[in-house]
Protein backbone atom coordinates (compact mmCIF):
# COMPACT_ATOMS: atom_id res chain seq x y z
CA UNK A 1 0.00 0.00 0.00
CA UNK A 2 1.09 3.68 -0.77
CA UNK A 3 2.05 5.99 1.78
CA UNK A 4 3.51 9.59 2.56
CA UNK A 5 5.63 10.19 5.80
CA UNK A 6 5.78 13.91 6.94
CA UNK A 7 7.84 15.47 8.99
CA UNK A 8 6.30 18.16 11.48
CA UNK A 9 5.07 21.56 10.38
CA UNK A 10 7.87 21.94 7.80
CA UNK A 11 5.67 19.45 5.51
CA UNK A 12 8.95 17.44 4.13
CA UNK A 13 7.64 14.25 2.58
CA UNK A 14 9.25 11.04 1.12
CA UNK A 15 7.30 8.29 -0.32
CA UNK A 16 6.74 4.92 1.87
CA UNK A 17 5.12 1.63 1.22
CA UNK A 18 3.10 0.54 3.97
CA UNK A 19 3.78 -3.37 4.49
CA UNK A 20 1.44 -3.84 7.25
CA UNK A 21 -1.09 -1.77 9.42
CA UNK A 22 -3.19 -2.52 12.30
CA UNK A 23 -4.86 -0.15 14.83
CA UNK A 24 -1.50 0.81 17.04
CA UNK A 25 0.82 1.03 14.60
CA UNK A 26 2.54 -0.06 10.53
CA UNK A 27 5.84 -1.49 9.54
CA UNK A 28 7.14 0.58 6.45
CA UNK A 29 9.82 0.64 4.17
CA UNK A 30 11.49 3.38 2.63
CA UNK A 31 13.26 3.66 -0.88
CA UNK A 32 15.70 4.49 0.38
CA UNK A 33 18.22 4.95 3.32
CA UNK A 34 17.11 8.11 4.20
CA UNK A 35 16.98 8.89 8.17
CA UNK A 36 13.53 9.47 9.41
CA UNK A 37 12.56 12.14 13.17
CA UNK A 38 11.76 10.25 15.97
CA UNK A 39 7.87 11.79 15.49
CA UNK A 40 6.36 12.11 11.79
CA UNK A 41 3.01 11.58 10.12
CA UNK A 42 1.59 8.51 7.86
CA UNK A 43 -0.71 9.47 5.43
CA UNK A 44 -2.53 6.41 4.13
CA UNK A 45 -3.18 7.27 0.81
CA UNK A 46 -5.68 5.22 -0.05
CA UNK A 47 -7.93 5.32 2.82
CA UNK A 48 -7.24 9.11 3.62
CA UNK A 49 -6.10 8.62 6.91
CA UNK A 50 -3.29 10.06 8.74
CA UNK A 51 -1.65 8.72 11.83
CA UNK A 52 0.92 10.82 14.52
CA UNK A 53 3.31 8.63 15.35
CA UNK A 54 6.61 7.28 16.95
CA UNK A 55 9.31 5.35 15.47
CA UNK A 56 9.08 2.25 17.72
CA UNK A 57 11.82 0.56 15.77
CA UNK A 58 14.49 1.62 13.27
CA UNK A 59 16.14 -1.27 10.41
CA UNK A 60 16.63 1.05 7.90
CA UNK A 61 14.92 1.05 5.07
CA UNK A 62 12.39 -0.42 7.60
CA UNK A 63 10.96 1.13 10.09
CA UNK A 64 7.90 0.14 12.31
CA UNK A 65 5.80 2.93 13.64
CA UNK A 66 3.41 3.43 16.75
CA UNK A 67 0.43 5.47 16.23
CA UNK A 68 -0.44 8.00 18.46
CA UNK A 69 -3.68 9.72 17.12
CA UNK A 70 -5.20 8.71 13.96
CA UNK A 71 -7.10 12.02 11.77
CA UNK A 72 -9.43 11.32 8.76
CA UNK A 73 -7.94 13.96 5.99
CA UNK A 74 -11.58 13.28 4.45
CA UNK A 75 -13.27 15.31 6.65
CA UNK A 76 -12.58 18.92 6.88
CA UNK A 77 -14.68 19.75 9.42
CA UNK A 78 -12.96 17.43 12.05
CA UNK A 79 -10.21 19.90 11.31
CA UNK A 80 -7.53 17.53 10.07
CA UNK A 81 -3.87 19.49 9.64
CA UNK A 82 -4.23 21.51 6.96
CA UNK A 83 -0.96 20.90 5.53
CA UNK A 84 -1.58 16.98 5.49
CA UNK A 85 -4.92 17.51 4.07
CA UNK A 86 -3.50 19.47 1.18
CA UNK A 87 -1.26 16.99 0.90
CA UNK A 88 -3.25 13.97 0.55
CA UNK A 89 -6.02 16.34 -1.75
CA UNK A 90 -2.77 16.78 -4.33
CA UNK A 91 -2.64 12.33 -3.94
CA UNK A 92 -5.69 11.71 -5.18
CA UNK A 93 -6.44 14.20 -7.70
């Protein structure tokens, strides 16, 4: 599955595949070796969703993530980040 990592306000991005998701958390792989913040975003492309979270565990170019608060990019009036919501709007169009 497609995904976007973002770092903080900044909006910095770098493509991710998701290899597996559940409710507290996703193991992803970059395309790289690139270094990733100890806090960044996961925008589920497909589903619209994006997840604060922790890196729980670092084997670059895996990394497996904790989710801290899950935000549905869908809906503007739960008042999603604005910068992820842009984001994800530029996806899928």
């Amino acid at each position: 599955m497609s995904g976007k990592l973002v770092y903080g306000e900044s909006g910095f991005s770098v493509d991710c595949v998701i290899r597996d998701v559940a409710d507290q958390g996703a193991h992803i792989r970059l395309a790289s070796d690139l270094p990733i913040s100890a806090r960044v975003w996961l925008i589920v492309i497909r589903t619209g969703f994006a997840y604060d979270a922790t890196v729980a565990w670092r084997r670059p170019p895996e990394f497996g993530l904790k989710f801290e608060q899950k935000v549905d990019l869908k809906d503007p009036t739960g008042r999603p980040p604005e910068h992820l919501r842009r984001l994800w709007l530029a996806l899928t169009s």
